[in-house]
PDB file of N, CA and C in Angstrom:
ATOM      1  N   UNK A   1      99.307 179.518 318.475  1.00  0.00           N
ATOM      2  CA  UNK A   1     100.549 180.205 318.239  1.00  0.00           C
ATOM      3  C   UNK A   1     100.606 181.593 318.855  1.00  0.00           C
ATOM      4  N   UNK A   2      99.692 182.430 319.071  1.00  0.00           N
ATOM      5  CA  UNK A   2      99.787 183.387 319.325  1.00  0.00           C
ATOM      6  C   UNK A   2     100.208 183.607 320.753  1.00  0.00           C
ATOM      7  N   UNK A   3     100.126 182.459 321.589  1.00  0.00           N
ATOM      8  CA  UNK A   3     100.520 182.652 323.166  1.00  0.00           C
ATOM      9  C   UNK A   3     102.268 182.638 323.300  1.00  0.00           C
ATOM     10  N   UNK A   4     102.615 181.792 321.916  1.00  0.00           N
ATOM     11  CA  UNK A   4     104.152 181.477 321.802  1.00  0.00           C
ATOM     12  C   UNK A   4     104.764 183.172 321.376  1.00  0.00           C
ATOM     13  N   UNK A   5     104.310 184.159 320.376  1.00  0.00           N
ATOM     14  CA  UNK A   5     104.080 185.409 319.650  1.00  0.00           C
ATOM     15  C   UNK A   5     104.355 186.216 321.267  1.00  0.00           C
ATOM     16  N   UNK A   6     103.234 186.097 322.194  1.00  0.00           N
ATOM     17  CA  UNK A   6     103.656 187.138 323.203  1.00  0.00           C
ATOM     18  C   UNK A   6     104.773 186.866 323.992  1.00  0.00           C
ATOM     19  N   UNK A   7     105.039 185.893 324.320  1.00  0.00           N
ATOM     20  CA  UNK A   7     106.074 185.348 325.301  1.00  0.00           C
ATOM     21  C   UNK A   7     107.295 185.370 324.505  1.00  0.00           C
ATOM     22  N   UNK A   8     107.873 185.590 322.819  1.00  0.00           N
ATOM     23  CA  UNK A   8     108.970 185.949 322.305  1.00  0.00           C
ATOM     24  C   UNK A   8     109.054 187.540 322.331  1.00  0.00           C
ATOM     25  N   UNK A   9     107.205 188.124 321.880  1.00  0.00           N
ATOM     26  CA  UNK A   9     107.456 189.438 321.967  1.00  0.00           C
ATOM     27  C   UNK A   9     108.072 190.126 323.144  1.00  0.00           C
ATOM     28  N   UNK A  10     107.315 189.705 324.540  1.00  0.00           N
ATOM     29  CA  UNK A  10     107.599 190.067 325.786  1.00  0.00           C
ATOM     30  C   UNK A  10     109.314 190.094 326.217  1.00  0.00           C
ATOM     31  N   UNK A  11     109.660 188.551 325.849  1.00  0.00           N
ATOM     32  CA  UNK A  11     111.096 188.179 326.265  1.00  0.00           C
ATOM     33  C   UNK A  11     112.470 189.406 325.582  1.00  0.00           C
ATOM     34  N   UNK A  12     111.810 189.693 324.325  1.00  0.00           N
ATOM     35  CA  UNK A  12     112.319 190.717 323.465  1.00  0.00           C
ATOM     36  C   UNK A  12     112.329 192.095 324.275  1.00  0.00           C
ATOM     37  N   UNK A  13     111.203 192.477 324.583  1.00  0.00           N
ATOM     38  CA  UNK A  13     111.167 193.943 325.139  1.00  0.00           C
ATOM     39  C   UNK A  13     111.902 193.997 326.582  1.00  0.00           C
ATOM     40  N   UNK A  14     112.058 192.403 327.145  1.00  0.00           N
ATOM     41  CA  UNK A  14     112.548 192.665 328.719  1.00  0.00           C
ATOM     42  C   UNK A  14     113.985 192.730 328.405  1.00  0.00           C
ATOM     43  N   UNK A  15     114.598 191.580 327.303  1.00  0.00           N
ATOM     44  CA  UNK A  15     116.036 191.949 327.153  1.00  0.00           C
ATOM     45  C   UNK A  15     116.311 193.386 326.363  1.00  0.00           C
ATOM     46  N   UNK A  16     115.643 193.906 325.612  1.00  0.00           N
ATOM     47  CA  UNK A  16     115.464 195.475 325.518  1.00  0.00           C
ATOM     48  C   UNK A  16     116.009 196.642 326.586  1.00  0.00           C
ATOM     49  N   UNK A  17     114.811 196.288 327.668  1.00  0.00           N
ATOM     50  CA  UNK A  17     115.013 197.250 328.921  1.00  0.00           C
ATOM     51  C   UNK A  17     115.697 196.705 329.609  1.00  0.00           C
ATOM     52  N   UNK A  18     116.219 195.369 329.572  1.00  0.00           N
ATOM     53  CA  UNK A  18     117.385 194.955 330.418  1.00  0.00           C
ATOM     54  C   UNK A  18     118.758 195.875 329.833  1.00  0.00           C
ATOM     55  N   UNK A  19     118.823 195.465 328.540  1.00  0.00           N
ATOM     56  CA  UNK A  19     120.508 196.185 328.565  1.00  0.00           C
ATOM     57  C   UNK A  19     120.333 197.798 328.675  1.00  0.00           C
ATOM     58  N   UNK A  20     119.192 198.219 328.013  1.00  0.00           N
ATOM     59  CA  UNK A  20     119.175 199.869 328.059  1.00  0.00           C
ATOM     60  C   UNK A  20     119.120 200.193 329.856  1.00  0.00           C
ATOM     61  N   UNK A  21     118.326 199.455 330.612  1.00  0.00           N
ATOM     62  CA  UNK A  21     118.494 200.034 332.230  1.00  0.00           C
ATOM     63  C   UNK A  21     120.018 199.622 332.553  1.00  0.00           C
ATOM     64  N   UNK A  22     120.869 198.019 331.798  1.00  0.00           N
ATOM     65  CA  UNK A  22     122.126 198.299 332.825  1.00  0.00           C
ATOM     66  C   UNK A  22     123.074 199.376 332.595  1.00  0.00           C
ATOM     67  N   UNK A  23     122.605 199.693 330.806  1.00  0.00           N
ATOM     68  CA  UNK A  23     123.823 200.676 330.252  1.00  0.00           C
ATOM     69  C   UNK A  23     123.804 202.025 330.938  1.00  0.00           C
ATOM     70  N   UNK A  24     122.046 202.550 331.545  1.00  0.00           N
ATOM     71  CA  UNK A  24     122.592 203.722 331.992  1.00  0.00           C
ATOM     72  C   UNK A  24     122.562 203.523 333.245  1.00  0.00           C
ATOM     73  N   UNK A  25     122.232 202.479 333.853  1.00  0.00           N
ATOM     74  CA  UNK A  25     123.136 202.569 335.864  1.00  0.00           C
ATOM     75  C   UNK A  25     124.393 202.610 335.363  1.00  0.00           C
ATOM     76  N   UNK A  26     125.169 201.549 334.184  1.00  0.00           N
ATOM     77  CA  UNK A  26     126.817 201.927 334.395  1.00  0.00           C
ATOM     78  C   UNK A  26     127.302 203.389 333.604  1.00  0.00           C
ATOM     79  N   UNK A  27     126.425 204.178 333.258  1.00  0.00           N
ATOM     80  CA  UNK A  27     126.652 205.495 332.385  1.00  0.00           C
ATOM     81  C   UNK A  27     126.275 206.276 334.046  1.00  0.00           C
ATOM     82  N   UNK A  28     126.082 205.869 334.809  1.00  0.00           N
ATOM     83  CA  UNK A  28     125.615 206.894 335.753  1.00  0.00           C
ATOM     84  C   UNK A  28     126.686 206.828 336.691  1.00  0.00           C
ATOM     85  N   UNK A  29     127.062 205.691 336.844  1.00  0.00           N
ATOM     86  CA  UNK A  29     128.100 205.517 337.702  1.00  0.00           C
ATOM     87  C   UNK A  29     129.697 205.608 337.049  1.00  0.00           C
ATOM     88  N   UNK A  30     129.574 206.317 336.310  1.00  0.00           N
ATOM     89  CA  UNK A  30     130.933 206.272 335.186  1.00  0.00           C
ATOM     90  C   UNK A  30     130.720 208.218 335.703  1.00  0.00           C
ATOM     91  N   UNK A  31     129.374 208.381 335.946  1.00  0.00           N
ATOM     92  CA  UNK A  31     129.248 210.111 335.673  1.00  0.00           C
ATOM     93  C   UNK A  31     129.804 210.320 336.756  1.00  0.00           C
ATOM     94  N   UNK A  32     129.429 209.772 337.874  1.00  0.00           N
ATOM     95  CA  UNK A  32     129.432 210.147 339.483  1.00  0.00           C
ATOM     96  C   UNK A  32     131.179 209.573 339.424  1.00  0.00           C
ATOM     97  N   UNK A  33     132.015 208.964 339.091  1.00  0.00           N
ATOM     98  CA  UNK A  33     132.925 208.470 339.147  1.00  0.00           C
ATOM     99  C   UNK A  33     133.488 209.839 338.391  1.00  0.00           C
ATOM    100  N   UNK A  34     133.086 210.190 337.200  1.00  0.00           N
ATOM    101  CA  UNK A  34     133.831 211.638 336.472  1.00  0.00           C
ATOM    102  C   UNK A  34     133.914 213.035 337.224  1.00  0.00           C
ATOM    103  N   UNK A  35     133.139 212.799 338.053  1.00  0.00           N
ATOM    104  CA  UNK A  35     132.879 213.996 338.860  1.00  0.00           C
ATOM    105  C   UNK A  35     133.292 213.953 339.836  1.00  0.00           C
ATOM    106  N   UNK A  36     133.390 212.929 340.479  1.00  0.00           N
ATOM    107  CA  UNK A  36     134.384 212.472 341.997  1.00  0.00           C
ATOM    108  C   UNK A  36     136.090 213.163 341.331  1.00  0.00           C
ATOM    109  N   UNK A  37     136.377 212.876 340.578  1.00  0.00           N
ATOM    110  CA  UNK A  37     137.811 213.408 339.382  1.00  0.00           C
ATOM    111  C   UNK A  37     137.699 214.902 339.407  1.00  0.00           C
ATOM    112  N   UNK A  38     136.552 214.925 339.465  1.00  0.00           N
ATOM    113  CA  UNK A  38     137.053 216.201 338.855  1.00  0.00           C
ATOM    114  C   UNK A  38     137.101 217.601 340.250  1.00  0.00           C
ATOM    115  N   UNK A  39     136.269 217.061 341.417  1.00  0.00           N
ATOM    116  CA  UNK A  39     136.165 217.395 342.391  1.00  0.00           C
ATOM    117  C   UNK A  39     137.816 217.802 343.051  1.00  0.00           C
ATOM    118  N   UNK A  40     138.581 216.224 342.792  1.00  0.00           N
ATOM    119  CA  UNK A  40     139.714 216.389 343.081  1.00  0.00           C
ATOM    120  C   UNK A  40     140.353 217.268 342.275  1.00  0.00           C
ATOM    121  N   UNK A  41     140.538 216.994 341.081  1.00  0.00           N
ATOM    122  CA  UNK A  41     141.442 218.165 340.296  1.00  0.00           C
ATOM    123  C   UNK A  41     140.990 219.762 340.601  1.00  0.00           C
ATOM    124  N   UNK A  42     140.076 219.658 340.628  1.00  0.00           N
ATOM    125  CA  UNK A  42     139.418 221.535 341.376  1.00  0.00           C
ATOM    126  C   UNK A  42     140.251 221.272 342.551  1.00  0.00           C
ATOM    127  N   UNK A  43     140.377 220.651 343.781  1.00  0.00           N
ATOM    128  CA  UNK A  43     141.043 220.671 344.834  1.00  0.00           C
ATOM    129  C   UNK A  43     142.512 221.067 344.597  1.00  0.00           C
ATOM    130  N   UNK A  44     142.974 220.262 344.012  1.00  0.00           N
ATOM    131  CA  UNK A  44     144.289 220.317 343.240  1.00  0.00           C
ATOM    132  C   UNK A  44     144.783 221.970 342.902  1.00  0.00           C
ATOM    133  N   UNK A  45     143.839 222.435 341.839  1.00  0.00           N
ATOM    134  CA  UNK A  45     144.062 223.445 341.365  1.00  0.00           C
ATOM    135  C   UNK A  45     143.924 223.990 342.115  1.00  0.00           C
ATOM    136  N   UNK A  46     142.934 224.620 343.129  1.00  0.00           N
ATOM    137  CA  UNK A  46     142.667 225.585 344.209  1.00  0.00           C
ATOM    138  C   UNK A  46     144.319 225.789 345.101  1.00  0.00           C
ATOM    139  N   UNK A  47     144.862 224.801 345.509  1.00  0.00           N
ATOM    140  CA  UNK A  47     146.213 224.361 346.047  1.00  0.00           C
ATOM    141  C   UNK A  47     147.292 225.072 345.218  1.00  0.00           C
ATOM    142  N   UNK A  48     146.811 224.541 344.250  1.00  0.00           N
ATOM    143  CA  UNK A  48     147.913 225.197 343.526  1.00  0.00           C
ATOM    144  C   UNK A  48     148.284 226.671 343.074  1.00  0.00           C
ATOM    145  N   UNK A  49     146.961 227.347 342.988  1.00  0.00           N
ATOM    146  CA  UNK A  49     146.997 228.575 342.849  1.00  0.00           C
ATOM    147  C   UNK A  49     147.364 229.367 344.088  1.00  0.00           C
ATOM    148  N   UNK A  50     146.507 228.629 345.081  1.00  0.00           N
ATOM    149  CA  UNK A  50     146.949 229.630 346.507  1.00  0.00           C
ATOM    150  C   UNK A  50     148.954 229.178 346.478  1.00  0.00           C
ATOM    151  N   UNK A  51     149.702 228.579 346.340  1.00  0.00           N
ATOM    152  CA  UNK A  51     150.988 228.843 346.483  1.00  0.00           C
ATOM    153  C   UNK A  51     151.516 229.162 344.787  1.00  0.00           C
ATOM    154  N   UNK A  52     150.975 229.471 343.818  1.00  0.00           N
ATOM    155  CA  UNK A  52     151.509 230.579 342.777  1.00  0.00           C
ATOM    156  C   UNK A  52     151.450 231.886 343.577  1.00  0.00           C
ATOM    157  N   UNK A  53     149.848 232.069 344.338  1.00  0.00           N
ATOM    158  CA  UNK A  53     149.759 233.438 345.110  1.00  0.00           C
ATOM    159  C   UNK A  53     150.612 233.395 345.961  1.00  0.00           C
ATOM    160  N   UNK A  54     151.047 232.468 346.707  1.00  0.00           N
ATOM    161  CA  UNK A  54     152.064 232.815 347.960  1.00  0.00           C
ATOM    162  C   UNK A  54     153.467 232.994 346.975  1.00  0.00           C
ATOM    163  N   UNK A  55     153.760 232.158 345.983  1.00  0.00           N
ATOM    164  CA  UNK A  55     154.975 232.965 345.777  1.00  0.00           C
ATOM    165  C   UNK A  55     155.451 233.912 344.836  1.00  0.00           C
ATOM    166  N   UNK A  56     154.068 233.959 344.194  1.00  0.00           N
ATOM    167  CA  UNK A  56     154.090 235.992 343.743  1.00  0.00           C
ATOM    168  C   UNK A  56     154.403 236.939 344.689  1.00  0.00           C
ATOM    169  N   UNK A  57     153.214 236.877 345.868  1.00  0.00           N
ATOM    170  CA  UNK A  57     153.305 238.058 346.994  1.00  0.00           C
ATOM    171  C   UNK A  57     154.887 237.722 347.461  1.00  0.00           C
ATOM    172  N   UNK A  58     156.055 236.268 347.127  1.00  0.00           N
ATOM    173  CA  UNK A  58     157.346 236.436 347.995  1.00  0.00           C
ATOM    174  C   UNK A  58     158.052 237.388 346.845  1.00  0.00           C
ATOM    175  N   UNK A  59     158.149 236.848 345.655  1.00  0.00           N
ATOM    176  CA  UNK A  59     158.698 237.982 344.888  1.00  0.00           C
ATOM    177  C   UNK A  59     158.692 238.996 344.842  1.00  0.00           C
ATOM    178  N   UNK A  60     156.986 239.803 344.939  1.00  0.00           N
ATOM    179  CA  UNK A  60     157.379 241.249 345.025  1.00  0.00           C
ATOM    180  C   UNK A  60     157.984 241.174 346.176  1.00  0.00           C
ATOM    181  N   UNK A  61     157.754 240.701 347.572  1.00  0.00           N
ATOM    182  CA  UNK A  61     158.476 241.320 348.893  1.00  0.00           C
ATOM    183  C   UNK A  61     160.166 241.267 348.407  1.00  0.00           C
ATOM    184  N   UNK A  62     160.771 240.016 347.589  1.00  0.00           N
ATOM    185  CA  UNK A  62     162.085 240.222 347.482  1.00  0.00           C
ATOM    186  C   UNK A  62     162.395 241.254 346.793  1.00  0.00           C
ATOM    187  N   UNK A  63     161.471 242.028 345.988  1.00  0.00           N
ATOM    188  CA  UNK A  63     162.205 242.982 344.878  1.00  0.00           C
ATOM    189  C   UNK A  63     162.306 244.086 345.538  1.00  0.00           C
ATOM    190  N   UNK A  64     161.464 244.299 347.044  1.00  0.00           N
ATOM    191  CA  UNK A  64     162.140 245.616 347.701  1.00  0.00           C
ATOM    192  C   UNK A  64     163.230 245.762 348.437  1.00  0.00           C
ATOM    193  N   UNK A  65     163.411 246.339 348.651  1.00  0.00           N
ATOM    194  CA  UNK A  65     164.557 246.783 349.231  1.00  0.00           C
ATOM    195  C   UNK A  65     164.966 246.229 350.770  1.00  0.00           C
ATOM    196  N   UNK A  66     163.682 245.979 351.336  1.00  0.00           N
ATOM    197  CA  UNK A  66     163.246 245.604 352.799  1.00  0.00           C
ATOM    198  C   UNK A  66     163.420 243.392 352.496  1.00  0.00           C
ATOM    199  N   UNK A  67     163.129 243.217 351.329  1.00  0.00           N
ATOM    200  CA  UNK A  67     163.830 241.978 350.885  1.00  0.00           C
ATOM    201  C   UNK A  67     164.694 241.344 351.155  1.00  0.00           C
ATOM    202  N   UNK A  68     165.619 242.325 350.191  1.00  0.00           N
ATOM    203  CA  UNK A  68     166.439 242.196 349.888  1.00  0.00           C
ATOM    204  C   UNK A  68     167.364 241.886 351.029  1.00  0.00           C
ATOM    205  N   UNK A  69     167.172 242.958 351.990  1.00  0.00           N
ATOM    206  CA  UNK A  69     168.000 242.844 352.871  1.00  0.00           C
ATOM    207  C   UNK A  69     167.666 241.596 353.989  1.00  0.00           C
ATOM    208  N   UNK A  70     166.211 241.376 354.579  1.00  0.00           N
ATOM    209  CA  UNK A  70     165.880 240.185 354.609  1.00  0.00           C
ATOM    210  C   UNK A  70     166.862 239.098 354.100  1.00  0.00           C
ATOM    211  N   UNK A  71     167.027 238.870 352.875  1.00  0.00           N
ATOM    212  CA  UNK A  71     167.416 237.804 352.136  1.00  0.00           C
ATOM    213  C   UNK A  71     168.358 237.728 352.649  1.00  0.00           C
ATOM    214  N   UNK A  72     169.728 238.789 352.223  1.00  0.00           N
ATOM    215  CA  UNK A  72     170.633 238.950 352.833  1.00  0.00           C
ATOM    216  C   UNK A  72     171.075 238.450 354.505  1.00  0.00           C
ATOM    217  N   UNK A  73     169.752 238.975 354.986  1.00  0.00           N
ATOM    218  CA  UNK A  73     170.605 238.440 356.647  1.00  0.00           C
ATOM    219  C   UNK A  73     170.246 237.203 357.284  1.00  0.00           C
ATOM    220  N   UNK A  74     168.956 236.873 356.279  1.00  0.00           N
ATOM    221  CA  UNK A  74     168.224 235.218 356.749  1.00  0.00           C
ATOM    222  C   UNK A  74     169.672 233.915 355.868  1.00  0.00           C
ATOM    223  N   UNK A  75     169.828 234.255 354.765  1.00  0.00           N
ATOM    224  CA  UNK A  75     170.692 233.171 354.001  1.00  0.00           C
ATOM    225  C   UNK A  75     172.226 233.834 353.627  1.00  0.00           C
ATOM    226  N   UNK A  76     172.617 234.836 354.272  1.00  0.00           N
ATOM    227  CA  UNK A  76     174.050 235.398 353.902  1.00  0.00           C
ATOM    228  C   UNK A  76     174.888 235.576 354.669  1.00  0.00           C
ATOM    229  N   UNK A  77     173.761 235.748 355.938  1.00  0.00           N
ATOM    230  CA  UNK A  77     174.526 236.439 357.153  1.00  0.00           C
ATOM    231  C   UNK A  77     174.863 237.499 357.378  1.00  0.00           C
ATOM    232  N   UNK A  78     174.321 238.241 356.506  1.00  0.00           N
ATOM    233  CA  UNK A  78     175.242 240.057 356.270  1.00  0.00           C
ATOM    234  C   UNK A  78     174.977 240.632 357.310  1.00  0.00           C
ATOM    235  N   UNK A  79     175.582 241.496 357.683  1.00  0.00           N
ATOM    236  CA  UNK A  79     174.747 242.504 358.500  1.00  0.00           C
ATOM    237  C   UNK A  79     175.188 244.288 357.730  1.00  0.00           C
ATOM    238  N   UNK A  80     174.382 245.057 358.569  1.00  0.00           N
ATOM    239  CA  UNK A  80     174.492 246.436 357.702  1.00  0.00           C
ATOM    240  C   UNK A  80     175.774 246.485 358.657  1.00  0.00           C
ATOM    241  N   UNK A  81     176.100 248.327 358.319  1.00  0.00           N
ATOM    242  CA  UNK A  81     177.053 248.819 358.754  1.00  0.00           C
ATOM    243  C   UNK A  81     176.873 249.300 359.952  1.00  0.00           C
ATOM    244  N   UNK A  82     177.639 249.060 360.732  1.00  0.00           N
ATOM    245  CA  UNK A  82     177.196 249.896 362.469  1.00  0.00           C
ATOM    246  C   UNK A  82     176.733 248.639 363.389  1.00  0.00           C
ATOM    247  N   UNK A  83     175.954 247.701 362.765  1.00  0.00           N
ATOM    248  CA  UNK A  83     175.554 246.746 363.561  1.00  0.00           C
ATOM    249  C   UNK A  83     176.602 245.635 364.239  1.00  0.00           C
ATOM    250  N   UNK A  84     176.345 245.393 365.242  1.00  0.00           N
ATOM    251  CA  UNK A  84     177.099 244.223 365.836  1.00  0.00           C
ATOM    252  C   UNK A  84     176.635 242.979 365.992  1.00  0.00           C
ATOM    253  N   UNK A  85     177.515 241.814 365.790  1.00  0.00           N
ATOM    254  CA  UNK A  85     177.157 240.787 365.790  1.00  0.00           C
ATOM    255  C   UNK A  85     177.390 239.684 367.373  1.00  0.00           C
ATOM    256  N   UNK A  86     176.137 239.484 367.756  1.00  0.00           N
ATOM    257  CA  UNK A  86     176.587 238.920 369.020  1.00  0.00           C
ATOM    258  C   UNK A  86     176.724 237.232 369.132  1.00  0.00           C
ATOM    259  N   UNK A  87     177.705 236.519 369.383  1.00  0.00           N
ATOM    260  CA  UNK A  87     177.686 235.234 369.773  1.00  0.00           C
ATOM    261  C   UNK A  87     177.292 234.485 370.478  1.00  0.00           C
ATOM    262  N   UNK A  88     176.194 233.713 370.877  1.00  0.00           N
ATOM    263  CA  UNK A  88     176.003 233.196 372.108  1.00  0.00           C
ATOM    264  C   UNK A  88     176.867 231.061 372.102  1.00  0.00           C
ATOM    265  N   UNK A  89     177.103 231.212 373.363  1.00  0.00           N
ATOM    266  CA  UNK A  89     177.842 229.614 373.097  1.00  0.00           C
ATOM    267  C   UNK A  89     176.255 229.201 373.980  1.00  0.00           C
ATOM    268  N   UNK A  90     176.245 228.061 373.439  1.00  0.00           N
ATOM    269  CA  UNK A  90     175.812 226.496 373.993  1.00  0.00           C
ATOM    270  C   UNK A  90     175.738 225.957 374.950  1.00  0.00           C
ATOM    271  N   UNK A  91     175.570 225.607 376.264  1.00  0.00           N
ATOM    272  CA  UNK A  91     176.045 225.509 377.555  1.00  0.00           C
ATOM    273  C   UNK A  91     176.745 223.354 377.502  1.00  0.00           C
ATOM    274  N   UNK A  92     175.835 223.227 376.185  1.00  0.00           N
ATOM    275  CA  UNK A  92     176.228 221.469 376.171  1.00  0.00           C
ATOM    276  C   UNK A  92     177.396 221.460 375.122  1.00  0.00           C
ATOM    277  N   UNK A  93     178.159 222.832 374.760  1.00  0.00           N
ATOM    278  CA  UNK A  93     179.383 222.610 373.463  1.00  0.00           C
ATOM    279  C   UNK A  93     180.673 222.574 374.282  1.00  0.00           C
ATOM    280  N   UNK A  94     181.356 221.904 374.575  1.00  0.00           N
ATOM    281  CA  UNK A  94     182.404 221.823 374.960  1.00  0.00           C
ATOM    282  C   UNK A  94     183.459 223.035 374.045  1.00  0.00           C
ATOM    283  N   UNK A  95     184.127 223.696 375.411  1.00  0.00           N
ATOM    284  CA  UNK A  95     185.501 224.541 374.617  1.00  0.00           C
ATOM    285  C   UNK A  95     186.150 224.347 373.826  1.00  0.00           C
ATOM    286  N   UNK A  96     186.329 225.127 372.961  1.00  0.00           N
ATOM    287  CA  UNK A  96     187.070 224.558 371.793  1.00  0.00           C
ATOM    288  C   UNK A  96     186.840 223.575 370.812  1.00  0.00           C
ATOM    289  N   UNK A  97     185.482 223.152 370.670  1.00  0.00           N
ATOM    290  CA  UNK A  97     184.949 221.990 369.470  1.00  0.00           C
ATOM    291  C   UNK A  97     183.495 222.988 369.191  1.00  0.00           C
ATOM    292  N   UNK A  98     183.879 223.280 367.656  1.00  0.00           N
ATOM    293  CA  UNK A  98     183.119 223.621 366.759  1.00  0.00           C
ATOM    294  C   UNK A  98     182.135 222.751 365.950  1.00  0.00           C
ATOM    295  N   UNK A  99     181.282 223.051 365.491  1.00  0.00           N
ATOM    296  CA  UNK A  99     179.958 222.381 364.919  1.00  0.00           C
ATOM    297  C   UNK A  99     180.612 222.806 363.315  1.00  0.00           C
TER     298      UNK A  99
END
């Protein structure tokens, strides 16, 4: 009997270290998989902060004065006082037909 004793004991300890070795290859590869995640979300965030920074630094530039007027002549069209506005035509717009 005792040869039957090692070969249950043995069979016991291999399914033992069988599930404990597969649980932590798949605990390892669950880690490396958590960290691949998280690699990206740091990417993410890095992105994201550099354009909070880009559009902090646009705000203060709009709150001056040098902005402002910016703003004004990029999306309003304004111009100051004294300045002239010059027209150039198109050489492919036919006379008299507007866009």
């Amino acid at each position: 009997m005792p040869p039957l004793r090692r070969i249950l004991f043995a069979s016991f300890i291999f399914l033992v270290l069988s599930i404990t070795v597969s649980y932590y290859i798949f605990e390892i590869s669950r880690i490396n998989q958590l960290e691949e995640l998280i690699r990206e979300q740091e990417a993410v965030l890095r992105d994201r902060r550099t354009s909070v920074r880009n559009y902090q630094e646009q705000i203060a530039f709009y709150k001056t004065p040098e902005g402002i007027q910016h703003l004004a002549r990029e999306q309003y069209n304004l111009i100051m006082p004294g300045e002239r506005v010059i027209l150039l035509k198109s050489p492919d717009v036919a006379p008299g037909v507007s866009r």
